[in-house]
N, C-alpha and C. Protein backbone atom coordinates (compact mmCIF):
# COMPACT_ATOMS: atom_id res chain seq x y z
N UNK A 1 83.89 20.80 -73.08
CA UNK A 1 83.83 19.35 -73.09
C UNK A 1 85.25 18.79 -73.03
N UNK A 2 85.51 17.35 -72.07
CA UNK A 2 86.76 17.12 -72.04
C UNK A 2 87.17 16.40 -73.31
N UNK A 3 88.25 16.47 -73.90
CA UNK A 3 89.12 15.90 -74.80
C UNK A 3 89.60 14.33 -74.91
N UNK A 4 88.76 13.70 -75.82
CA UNK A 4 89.24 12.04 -75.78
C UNK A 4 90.48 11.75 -75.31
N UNK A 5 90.67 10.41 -74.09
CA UNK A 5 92.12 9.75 -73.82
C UNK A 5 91.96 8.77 -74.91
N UNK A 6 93.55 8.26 -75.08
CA UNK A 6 93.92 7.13 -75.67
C UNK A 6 94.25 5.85 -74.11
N UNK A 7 93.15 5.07 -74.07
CA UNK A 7 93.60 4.22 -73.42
C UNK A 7 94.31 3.02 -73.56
N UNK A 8 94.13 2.14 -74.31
CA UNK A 8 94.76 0.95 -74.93
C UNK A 8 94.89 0.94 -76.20
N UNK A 9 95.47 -0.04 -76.76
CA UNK A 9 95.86 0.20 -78.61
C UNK A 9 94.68 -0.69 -78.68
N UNK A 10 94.53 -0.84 -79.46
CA UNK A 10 93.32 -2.05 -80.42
C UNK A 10 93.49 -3.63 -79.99
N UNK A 11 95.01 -3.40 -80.47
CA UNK A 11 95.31 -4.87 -80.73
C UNK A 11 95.54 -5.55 -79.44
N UNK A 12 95.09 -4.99 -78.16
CA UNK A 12 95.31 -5.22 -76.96
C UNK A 12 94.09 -5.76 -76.37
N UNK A 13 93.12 -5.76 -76.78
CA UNK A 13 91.70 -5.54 -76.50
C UNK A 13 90.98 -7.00 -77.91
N UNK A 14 91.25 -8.21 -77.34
CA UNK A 14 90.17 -9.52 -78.51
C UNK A 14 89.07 -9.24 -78.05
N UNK A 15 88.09 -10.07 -78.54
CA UNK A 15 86.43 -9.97 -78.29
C UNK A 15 86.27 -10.62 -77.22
N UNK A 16 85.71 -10.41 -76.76
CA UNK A 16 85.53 -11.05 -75.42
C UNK A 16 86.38 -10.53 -74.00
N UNK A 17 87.40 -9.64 -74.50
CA UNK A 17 87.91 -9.45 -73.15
C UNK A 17 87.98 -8.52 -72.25
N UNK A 18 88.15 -8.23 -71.16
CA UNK A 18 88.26 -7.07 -70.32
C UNK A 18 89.35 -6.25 -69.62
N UNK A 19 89.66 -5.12 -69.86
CA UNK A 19 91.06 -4.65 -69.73
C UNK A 19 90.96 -3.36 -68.41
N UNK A 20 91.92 -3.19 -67.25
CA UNK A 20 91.20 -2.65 -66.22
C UNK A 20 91.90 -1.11 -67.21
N UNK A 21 91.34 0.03 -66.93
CA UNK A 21 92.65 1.75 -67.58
C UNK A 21 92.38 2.27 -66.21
N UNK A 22 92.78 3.29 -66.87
CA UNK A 22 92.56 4.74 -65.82
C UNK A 22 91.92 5.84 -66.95
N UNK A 23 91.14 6.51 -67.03
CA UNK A 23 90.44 7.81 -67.50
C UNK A 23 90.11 8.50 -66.57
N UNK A 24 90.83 9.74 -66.81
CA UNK A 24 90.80 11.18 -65.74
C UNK A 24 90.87 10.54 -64.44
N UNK A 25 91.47 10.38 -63.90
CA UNK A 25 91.25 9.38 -62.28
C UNK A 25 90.87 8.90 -62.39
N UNK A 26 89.74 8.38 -62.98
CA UNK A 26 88.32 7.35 -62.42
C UNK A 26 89.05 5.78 -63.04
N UNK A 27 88.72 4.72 -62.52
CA UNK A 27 89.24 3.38 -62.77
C UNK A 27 87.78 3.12 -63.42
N UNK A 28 88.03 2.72 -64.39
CA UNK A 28 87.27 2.17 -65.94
C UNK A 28 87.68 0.48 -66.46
N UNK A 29 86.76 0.02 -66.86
CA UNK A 29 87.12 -1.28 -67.59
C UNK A 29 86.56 -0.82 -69.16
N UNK A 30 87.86 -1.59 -69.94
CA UNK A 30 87.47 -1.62 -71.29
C UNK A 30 86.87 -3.25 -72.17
N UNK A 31 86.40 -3.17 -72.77
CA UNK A 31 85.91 -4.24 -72.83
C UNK A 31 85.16 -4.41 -74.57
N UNK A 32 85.44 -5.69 -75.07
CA UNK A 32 84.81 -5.84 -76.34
C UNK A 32 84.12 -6.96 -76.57
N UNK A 33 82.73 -6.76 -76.94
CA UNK A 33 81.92 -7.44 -76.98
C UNK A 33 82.37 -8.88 -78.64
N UNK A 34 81.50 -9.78 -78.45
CA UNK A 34 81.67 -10.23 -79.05
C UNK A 34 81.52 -9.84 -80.81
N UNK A 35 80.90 -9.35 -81.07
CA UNK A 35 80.61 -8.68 -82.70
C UNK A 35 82.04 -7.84 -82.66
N UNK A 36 82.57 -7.38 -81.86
CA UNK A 36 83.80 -6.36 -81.57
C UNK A 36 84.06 -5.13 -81.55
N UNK A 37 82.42 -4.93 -80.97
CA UNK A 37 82.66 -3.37 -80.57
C UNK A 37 83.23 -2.78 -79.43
N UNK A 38 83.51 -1.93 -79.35
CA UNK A 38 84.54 -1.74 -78.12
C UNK A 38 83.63 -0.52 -77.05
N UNK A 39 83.70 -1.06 -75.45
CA UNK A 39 83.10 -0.47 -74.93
C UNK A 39 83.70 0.30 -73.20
N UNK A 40 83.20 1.31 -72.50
CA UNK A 40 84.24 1.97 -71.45
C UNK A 40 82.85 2.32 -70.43
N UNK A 41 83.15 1.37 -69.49
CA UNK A 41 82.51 1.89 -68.12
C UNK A 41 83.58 1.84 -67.13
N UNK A 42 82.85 2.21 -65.79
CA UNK A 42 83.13 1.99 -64.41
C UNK A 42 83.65 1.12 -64.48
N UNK A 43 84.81 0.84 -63.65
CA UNK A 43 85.62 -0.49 -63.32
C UNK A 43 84.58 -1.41 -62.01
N UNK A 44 84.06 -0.86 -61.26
CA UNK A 44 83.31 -1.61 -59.94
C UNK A 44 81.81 -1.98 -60.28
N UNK A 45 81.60 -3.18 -59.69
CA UNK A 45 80.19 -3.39 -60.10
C UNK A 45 79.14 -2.46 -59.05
N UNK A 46 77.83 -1.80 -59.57
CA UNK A 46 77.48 -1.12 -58.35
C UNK A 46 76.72 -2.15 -57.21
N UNK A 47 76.82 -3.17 -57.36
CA UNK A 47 76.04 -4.23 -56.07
C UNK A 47 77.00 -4.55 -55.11
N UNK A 48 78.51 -5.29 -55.55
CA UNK A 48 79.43 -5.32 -54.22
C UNK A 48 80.19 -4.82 -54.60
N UNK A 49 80.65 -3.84 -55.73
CA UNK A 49 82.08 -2.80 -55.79
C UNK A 49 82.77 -4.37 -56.06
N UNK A 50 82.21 -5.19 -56.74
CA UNK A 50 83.77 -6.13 -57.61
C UNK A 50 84.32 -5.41 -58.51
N UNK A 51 85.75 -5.76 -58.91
CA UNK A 51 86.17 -4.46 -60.17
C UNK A 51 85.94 -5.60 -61.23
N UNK A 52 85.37 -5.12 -62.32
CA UNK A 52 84.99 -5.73 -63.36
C UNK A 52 86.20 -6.80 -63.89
N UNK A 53 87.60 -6.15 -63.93
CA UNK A 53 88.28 -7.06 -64.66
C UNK A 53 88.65 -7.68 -64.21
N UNK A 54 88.50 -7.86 -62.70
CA UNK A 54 89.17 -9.22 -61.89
C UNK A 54 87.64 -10.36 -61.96
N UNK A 55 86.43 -9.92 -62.04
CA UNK A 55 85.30 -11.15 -62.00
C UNK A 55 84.14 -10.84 -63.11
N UNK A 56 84.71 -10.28 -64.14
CA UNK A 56 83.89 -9.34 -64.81
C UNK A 56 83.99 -10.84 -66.19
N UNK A 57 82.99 -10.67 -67.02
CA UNK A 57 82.90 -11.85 -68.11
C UNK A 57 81.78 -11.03 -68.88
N UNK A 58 82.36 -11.56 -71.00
CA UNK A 58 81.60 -10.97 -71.65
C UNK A 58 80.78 -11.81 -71.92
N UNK A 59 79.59 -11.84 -72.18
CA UNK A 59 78.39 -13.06 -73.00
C UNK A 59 77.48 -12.12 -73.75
N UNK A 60 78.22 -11.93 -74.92
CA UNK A 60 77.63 -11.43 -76.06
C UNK A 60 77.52 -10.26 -76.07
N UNK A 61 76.40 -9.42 -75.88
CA UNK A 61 76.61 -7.70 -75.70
C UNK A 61 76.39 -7.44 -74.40
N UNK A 62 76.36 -8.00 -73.28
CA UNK A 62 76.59 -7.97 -72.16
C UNK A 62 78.14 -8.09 -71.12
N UNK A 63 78.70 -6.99 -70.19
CA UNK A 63 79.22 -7.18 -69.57
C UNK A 63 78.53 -8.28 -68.12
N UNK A 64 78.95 -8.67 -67.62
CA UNK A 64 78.46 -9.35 -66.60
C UNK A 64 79.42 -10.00 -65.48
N UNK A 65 78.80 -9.14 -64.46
CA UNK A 65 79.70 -9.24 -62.68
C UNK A 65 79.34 -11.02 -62.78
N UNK A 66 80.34 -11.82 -62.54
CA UNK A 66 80.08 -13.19 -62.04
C UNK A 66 80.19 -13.28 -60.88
N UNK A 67 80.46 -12.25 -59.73
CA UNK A 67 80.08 -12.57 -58.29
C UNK A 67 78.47 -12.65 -57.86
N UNK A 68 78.25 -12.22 -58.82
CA UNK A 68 76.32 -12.16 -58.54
C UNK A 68 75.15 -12.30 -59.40
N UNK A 69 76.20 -12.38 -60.53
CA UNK A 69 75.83 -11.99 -62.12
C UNK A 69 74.70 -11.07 -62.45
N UNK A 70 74.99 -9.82 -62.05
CA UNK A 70 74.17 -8.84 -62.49
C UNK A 70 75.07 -8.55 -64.18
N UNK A 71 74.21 -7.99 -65.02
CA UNK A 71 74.61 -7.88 -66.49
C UNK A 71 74.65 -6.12 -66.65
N UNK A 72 75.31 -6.00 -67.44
CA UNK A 72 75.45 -4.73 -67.28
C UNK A 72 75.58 -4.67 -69.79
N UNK A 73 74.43 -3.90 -70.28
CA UNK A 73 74.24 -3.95 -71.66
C UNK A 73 75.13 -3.01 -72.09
N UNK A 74 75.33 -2.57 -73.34
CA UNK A 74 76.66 -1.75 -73.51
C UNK A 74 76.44 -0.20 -73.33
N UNK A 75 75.20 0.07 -72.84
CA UNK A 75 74.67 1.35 -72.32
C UNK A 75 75.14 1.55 -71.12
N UNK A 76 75.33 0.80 -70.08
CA UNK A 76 75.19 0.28 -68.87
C UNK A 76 73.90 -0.25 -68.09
N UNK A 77 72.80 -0.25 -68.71
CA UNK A 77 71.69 -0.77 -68.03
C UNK A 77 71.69 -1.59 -67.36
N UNK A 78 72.01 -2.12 -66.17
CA UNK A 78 71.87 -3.15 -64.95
C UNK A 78 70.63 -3.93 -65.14
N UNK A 79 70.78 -5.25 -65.10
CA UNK A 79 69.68 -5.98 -65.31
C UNK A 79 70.29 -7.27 -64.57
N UNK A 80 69.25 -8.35 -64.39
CA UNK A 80 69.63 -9.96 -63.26
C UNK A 80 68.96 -10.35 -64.66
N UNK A 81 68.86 -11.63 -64.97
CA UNK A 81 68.41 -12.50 -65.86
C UNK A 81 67.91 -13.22 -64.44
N UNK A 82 66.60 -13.58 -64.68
CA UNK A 82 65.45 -14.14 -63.52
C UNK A 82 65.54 -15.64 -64.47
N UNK A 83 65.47 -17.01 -63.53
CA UNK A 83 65.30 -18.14 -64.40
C UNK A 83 64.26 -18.53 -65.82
N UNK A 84 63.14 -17.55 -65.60
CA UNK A 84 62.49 -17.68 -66.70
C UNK A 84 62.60 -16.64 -67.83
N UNK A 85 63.99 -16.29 -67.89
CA UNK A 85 64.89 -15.72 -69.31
C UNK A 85 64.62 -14.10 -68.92
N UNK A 86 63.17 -13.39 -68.72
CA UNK A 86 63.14 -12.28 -68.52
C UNK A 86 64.24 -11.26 -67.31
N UNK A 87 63.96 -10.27 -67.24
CA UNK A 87 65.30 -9.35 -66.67
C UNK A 87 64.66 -8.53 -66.02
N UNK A 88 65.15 -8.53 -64.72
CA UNK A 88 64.77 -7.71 -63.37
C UNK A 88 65.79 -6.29 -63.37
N UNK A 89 65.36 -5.26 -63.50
CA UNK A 89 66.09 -4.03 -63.43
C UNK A 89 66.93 -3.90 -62.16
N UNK A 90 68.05 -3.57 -62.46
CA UNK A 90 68.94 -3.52 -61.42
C UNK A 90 69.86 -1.73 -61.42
N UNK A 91 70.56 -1.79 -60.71
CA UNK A 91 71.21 -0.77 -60.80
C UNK A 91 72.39 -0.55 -62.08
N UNK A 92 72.36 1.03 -62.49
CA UNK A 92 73.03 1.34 -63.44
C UNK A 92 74.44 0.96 -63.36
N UNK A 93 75.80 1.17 -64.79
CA UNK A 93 76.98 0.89 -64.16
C UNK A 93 77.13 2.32 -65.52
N UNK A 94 78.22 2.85 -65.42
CA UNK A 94 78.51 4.50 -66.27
C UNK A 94 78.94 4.28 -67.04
N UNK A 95 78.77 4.34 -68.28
CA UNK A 95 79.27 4.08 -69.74
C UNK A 95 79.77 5.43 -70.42
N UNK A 96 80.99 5.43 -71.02
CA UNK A 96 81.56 6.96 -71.23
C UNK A 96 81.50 6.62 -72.99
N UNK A 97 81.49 7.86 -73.32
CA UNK A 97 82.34 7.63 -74.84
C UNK A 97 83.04 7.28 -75.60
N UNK A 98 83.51 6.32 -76.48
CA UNK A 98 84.44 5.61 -76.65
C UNK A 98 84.17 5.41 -78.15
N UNK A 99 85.30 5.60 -79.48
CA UNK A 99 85.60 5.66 -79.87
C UNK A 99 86.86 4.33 -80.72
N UNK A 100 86.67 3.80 -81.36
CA UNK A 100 88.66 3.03 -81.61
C UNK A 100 88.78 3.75 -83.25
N UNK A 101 90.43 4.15 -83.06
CA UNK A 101 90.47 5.38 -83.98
C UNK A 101 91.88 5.16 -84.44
N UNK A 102 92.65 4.67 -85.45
CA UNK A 102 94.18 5.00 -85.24
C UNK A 102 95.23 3.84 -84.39
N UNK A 103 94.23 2.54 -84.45
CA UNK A 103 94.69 1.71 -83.98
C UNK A 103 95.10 2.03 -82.47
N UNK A 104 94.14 3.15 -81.77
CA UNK A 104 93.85 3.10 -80.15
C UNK A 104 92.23 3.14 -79.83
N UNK A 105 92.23 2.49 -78.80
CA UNK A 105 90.56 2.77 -77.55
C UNK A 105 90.71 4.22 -77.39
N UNK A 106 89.61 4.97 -77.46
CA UNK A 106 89.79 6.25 -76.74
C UNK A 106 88.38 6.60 -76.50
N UNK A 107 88.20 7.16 -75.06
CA UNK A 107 87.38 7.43 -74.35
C UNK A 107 87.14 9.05 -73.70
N UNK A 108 86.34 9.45 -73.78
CA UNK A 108 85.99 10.82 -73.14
C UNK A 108 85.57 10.91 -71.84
N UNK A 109 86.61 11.57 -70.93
CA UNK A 109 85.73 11.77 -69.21
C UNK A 109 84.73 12.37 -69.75
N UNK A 110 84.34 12.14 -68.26
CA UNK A 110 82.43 13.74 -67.70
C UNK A 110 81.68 12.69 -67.06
């Protein structure tokens, strides 16, 4: 199994915001929800490949692409919010392991 990175310190990362890293090659967004848990997917949305931290927005425990606003939950479950509140399944986005430990983010490739 690969060995946790340290991607960002803590104090780099408020609620609500989105930070682009790098883990093992792959381009990742970090991101903390509002309660302030801290969370590590894919940087690209999978509908048009936007990178999360250039159009990416938190609303509550949801990441969410604002080019199309597909929502992405802190699992990654892809979902649309349909006007009458319920949620149309959409495509997944990759959620890794993540950890804040020592006053850093740290995340596990695979």
């Amino acid at each position: 199994m690969a060995e946790p990175v340290a991607l960002l310190r803590s104090t780099e990362l408020e609620p609500g915001a989105i930070r682009a890293a790098e883990l093992d090659g792959a381009e990742v967004v970090v991101w903390r929800d509002h309660d302030g848990g801290v969370h590590v997917h894919d940087a690209r949305c999978p509908h048009a490949w936007n990178h999360l931290a250039a159009v990416g927005a938190v609303d509550g425990p949801d990441l969410v692409c604002t080019a199309h606003f597909w929502r992405f939950d802190t699992a990654g479950c892809g979902t649309r919010r349909l006007s009458d509140g319920s949620r149309e399944p959409m495509r997944d986005l990759r959620a890794y392991p993540c950890v804040e430990q020592d006053g850093w983010i740290w995340a596990t490739p695979g």
